[in-house]
PDB file of N, CA and C in Angstrom:
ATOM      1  N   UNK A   1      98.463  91.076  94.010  1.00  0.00           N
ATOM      2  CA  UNK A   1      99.048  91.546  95.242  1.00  0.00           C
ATOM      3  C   UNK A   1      98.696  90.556  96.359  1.00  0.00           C
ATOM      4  N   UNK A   2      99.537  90.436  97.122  1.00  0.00           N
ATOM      5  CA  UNK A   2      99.339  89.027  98.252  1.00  0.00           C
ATOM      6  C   UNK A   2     100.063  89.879  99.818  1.00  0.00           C
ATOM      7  N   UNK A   3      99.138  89.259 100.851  1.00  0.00           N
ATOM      8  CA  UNK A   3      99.487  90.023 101.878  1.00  0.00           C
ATOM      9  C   UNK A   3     100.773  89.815 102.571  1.00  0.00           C
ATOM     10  N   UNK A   4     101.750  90.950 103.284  1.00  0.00           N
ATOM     11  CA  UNK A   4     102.827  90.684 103.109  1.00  0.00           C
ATOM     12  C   UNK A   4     103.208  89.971 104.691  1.00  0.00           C
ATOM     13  N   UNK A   5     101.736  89.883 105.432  1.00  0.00           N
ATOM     14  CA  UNK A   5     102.010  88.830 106.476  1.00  0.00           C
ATOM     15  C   UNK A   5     101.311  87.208 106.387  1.00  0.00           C
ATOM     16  N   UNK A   6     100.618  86.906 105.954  1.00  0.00           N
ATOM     17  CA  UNK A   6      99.885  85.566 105.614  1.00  0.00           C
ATOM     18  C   UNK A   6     100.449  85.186 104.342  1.00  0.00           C
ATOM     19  N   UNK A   7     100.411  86.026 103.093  1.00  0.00           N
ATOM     20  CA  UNK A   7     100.719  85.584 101.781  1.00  0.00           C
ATOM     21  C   UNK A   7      99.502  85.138 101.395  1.00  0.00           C
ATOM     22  N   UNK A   8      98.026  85.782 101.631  1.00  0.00           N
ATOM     23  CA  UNK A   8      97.122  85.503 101.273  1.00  0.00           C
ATOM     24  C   UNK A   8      96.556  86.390 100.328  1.00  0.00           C
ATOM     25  N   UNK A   9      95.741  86.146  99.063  1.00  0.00           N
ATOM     26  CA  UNK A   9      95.392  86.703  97.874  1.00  0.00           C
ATOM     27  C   UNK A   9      94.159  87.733  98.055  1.00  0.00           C
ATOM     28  N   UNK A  10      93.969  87.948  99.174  1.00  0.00           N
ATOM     29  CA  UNK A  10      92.420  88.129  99.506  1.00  0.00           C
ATOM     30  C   UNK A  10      92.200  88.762 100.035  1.00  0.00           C
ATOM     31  N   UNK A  11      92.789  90.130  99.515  1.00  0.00           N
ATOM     32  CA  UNK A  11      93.119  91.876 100.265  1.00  0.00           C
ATOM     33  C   UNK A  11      91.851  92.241  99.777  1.00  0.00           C
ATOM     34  N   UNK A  12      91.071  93.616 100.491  1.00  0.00           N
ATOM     35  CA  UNK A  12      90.139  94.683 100.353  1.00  0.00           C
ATOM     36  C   UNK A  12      90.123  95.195  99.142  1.00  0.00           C
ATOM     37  N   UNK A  13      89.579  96.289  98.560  1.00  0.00           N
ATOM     38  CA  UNK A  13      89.752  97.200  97.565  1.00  0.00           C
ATOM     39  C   UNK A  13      90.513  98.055  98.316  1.00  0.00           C
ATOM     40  N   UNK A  14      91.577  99.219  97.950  1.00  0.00           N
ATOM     41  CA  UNK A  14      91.657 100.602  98.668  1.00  0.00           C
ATOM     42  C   UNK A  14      91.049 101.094  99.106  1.00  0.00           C
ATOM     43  N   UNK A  15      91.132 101.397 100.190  1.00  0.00           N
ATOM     44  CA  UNK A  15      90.213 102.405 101.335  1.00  0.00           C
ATOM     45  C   UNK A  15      91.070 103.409 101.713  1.00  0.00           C
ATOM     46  N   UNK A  16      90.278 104.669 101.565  1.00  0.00           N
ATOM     47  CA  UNK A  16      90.896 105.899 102.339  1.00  0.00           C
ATOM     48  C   UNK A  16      91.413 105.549 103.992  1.00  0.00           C
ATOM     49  N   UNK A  17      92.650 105.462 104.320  1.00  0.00           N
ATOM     50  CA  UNK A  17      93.501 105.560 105.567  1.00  0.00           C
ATOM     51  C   UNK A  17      93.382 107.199 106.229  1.00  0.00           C
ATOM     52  N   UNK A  18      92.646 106.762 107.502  1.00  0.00           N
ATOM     53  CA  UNK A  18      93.083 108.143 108.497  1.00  0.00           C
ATOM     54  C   UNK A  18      93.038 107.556 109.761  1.00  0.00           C
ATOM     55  N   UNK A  19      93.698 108.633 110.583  1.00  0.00           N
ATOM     56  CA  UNK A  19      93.891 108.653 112.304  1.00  0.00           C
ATOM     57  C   UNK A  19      92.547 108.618 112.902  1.00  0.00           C
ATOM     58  N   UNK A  20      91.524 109.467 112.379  1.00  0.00           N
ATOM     59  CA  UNK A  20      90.692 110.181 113.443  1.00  0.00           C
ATOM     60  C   UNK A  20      89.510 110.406 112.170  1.00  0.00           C
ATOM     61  N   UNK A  21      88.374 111.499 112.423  1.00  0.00           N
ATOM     62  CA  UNK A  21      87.609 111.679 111.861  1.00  0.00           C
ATOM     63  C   UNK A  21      88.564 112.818 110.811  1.00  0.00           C
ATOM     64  N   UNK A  22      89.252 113.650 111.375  1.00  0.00           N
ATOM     65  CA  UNK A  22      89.884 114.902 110.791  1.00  0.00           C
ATOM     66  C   UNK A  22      90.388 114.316 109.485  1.00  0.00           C
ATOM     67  N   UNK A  23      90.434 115.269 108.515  1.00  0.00           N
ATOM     68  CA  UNK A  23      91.727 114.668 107.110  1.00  0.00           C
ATOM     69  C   UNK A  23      92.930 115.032 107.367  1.00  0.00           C
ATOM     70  N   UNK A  24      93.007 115.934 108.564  1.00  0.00           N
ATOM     71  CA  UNK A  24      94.433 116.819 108.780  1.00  0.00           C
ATOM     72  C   UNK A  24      95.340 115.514 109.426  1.00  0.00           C
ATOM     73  N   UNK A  25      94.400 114.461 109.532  1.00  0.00           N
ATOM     74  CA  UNK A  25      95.288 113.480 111.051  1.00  0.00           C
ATOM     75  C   UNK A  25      95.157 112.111 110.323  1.00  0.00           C
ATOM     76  N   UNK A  26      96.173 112.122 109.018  1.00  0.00           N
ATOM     77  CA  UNK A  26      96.909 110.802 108.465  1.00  0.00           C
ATOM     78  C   UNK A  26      97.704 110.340 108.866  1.00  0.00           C
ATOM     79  N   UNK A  27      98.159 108.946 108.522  1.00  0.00           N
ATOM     80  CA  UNK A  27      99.349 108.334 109.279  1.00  0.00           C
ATOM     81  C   UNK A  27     100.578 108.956 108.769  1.00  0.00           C
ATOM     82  N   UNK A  28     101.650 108.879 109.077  1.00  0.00           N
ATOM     83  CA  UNK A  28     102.765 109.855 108.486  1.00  0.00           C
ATOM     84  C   UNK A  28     104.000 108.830 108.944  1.00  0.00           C
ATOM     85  N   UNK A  29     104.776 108.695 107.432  1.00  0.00           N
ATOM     86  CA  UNK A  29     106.039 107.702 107.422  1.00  0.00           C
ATOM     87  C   UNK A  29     107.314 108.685 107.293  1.00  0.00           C
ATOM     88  N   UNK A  30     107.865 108.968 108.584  1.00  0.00           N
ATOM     89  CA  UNK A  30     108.680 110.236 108.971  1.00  0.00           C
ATOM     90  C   UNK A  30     109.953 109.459 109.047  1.00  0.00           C
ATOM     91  N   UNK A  31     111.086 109.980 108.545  1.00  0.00           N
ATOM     92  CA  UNK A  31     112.487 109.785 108.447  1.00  0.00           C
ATOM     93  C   UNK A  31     113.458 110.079 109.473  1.00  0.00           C
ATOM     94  N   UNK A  32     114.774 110.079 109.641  1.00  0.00           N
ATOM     95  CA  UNK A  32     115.846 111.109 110.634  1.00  0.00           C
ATOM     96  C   UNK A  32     115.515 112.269 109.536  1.00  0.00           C
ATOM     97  N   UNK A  33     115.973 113.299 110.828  1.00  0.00           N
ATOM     98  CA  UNK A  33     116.305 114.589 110.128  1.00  0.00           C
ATOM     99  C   UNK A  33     117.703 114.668 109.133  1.00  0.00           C
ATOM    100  N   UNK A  34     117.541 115.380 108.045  1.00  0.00           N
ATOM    101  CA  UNK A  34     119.155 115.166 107.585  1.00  0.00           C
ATOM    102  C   UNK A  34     119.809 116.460 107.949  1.00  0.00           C
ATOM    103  N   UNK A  35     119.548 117.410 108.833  1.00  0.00           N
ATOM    104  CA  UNK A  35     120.569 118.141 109.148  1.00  0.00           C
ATOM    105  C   UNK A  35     119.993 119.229 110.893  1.00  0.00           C
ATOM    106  N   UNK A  36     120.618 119.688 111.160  1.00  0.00           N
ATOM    107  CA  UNK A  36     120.180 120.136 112.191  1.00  0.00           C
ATOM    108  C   UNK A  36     118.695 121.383 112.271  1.00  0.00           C
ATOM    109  N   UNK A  37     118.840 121.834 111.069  1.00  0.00           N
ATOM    110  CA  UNK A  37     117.660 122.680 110.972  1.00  0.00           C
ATOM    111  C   UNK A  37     117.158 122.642 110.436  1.00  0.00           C
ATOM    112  N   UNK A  38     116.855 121.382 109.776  1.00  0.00           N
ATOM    113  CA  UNK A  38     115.774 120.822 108.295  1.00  0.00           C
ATOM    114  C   UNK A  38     114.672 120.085 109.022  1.00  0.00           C
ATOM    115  N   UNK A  39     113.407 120.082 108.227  1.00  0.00           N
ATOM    116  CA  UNK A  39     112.487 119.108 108.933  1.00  0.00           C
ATOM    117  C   UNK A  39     112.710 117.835 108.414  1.00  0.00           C
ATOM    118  N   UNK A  40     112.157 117.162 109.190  1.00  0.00           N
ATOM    119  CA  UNK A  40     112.174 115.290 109.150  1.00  0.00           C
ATOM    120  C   UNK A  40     111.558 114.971 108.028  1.00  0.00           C
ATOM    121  N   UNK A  41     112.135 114.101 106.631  1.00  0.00           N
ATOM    122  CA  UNK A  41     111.426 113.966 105.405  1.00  0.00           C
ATOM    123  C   UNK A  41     110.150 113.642 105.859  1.00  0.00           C
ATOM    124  N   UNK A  42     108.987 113.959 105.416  1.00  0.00           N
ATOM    125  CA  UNK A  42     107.591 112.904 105.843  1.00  0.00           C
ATOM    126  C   UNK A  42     106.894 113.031 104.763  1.00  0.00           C
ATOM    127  N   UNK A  43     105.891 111.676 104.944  1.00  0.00           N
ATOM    128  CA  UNK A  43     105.298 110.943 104.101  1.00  0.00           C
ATOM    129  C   UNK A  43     104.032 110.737 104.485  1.00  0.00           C
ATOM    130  N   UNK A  44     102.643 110.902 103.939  1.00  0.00           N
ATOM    131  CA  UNK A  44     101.133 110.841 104.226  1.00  0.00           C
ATOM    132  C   UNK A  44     101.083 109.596 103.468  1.00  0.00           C
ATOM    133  N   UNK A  45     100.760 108.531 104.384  1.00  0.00           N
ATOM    134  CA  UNK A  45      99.671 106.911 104.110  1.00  0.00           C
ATOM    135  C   UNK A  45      98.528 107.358 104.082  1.00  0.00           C
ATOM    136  N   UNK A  46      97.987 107.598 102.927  1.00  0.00           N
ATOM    137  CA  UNK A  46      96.425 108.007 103.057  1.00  0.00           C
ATOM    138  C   UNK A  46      95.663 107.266 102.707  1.00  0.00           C
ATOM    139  N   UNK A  47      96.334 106.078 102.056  1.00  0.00           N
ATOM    140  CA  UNK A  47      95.123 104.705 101.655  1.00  0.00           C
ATOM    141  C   UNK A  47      95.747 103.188 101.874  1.00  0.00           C
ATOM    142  N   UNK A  48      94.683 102.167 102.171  1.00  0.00           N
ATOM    143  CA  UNK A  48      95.116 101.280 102.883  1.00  0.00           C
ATOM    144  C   UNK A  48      94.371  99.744 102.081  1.00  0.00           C
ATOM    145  N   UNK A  49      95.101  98.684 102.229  1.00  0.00           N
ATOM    146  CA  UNK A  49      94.196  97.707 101.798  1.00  0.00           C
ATOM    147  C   UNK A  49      94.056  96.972 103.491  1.00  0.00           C
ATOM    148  N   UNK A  50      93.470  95.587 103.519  1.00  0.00           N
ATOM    149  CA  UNK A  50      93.137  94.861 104.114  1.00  0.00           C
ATOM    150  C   UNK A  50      93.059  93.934 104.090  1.00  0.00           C
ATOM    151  N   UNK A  51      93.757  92.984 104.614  1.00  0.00           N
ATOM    152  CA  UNK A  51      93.892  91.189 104.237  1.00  0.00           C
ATOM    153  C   UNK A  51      92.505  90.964 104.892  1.00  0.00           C
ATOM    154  N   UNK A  52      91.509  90.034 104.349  1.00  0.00           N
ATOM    155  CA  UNK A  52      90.605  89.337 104.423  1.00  0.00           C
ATOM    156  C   UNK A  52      90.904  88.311 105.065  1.00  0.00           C
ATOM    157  N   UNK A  53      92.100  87.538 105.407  1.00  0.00           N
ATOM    158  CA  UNK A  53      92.491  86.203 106.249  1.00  0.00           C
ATOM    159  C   UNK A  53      92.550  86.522 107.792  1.00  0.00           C
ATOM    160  N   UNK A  54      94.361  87.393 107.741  1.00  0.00           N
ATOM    161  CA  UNK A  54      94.590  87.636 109.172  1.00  0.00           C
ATOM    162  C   UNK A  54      94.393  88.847 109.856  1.00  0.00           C
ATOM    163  N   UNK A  55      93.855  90.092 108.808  1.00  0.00           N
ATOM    164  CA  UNK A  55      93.373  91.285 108.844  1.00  0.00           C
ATOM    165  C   UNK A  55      94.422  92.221 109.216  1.00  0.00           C
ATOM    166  N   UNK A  56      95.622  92.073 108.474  1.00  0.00           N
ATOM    167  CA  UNK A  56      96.937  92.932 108.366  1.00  0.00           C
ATOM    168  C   UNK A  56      96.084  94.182 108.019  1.00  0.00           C
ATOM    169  N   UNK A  57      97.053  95.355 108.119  1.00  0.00           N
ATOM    170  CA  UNK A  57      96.625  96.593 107.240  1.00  0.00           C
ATOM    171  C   UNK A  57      97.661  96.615 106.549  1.00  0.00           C
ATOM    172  N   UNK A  58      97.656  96.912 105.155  1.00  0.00           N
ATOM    173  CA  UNK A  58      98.565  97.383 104.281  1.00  0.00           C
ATOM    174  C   UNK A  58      98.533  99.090 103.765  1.00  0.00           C
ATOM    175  N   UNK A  59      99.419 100.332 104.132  1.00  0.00           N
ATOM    176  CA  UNK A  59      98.872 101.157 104.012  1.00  0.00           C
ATOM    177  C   UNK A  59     100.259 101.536 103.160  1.00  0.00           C
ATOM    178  N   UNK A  60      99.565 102.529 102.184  1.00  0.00           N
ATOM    179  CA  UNK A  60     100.042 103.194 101.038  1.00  0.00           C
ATOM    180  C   UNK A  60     100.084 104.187 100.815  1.00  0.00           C
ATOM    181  N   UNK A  61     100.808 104.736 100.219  1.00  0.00           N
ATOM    182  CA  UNK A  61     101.564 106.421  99.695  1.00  0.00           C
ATOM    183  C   UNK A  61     100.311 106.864  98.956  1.00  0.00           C
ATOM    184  N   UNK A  62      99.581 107.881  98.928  1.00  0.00           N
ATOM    185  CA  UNK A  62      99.496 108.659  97.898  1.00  0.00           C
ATOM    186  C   UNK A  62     100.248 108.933  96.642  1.00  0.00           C
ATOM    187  N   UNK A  63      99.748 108.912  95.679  1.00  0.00           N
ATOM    188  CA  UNK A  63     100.879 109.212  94.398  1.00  0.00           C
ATOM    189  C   UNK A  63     101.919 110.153  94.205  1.00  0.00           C
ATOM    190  N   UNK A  64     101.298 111.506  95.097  1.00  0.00           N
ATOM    191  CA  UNK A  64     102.466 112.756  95.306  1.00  0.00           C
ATOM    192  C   UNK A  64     103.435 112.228  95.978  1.00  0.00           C
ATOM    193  N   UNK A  65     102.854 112.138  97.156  1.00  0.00           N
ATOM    194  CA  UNK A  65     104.126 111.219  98.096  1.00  0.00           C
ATOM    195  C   UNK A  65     104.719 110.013  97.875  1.00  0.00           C
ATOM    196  N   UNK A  66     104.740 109.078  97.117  1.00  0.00           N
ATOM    197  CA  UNK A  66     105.280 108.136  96.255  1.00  0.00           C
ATOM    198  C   UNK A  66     106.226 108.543  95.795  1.00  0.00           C
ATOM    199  N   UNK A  67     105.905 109.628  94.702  1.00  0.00           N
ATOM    200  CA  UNK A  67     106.999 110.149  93.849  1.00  0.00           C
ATOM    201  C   UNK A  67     107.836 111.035  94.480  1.00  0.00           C
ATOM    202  N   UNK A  68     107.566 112.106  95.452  1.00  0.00           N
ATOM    203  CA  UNK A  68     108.275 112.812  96.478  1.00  0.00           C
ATOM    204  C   UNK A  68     109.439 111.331  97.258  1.00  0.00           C
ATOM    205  N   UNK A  69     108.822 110.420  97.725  1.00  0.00           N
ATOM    206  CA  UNK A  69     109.340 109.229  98.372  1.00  0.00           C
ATOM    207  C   UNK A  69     110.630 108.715  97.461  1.00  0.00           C
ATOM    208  N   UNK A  70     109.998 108.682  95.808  1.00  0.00           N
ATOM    209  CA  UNK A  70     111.173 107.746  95.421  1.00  0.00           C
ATOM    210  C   UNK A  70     112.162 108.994  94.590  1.00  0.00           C
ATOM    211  N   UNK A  71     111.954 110.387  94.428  1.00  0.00           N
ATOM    212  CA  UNK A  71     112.867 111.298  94.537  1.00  0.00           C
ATOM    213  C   UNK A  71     113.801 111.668  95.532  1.00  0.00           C
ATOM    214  N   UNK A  72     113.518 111.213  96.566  1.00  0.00           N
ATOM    215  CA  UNK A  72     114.033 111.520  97.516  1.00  0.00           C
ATOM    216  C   UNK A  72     115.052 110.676  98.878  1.00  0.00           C
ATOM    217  N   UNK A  73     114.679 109.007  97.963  1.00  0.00           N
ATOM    218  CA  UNK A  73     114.707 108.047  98.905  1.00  0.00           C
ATOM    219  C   UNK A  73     116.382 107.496  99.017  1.00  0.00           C
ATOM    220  N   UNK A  74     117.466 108.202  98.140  1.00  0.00           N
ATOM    221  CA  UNK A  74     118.621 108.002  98.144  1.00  0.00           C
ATOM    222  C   UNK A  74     119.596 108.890  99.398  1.00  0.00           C
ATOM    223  N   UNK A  75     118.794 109.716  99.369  1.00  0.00           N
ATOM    224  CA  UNK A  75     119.238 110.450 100.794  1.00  0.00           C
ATOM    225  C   UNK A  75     118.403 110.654 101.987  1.00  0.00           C
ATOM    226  N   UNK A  76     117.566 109.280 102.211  1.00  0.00           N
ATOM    227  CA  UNK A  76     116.884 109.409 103.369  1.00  0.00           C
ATOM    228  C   UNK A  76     117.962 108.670 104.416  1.00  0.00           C
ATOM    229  N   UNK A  77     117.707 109.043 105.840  1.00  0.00           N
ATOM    230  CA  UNK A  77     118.189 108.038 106.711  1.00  0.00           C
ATOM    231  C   UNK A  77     117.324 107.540 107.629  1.00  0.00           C
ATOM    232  N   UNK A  78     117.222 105.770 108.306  1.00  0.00           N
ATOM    233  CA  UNK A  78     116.641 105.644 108.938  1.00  0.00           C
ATOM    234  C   UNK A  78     116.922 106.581 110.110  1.00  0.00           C
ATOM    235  N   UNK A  79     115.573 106.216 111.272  1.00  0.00           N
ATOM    236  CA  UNK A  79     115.551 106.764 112.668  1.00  0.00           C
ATOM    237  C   UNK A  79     116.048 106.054 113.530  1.00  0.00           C
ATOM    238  N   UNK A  80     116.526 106.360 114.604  1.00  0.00           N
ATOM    239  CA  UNK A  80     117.496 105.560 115.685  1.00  0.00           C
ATOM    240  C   UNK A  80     116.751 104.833 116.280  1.00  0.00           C
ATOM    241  N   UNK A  81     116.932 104.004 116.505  1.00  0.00           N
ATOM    242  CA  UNK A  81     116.491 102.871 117.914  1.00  0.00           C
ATOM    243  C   UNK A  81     114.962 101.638 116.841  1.00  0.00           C
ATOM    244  N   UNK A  82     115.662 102.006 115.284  1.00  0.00           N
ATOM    245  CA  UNK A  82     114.458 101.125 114.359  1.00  0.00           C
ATOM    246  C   UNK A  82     115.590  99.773 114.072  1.00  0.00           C
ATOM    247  N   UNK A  83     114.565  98.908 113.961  1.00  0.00           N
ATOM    248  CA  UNK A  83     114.917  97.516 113.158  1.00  0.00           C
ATOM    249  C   UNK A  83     116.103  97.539 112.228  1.00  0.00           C
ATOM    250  N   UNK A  84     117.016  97.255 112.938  1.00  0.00           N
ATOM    251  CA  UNK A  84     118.808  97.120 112.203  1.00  0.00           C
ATOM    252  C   UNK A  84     119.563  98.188 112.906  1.00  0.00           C
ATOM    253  N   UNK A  85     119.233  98.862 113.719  1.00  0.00           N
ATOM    254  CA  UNK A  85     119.973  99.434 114.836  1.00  0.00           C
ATOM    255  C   UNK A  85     120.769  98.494 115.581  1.00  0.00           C
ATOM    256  N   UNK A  86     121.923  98.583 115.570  1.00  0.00           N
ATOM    257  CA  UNK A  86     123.319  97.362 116.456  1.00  0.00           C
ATOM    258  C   UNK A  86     123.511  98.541 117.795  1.00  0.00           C
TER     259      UNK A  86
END
């Protein structure tokens, strides 16, 4: 695995990813809503590596949410005003 901003070989082990001291307060990779009264798909980053060069964070799915992610990832839509918005 090589970091996906330097391209350097020389990431951390996995480390548990959180916000705060709490476990309730993970980072969360949240979608558009797909309908008016549905909640926003979301996703818990609960573990993270670390480039050793330029000190990127690389943060990662849990395995539930992985597989929830790639069940689900044909009918996600991005959020407005993200990267490829015209």
């Amino acid at each position: 695995m090589r970091c996906a901003i330097c391209g350097s070989g020389r990431l951390s082990p996995v480390g548990e990813l959180t916000s705060s001291d709490s476990m309730q307060k993970r980072l969360r990779l949240k979608f558009a809503r797909p309908g008016a009264l549905k909640a926003r798909p979301t996703f818990h980053a609960g573990f993270a590596r670390a480039c050793r060069d330029c000190g990127a964070l690389l943060p990662f799915l849990g395995e539930g949410d992985r597989r929830r992610l790639d069940a689900e990832a044909d009918g996600l839509s991005g959020v407005e005003g993200g990267p490829g918005d015209a």
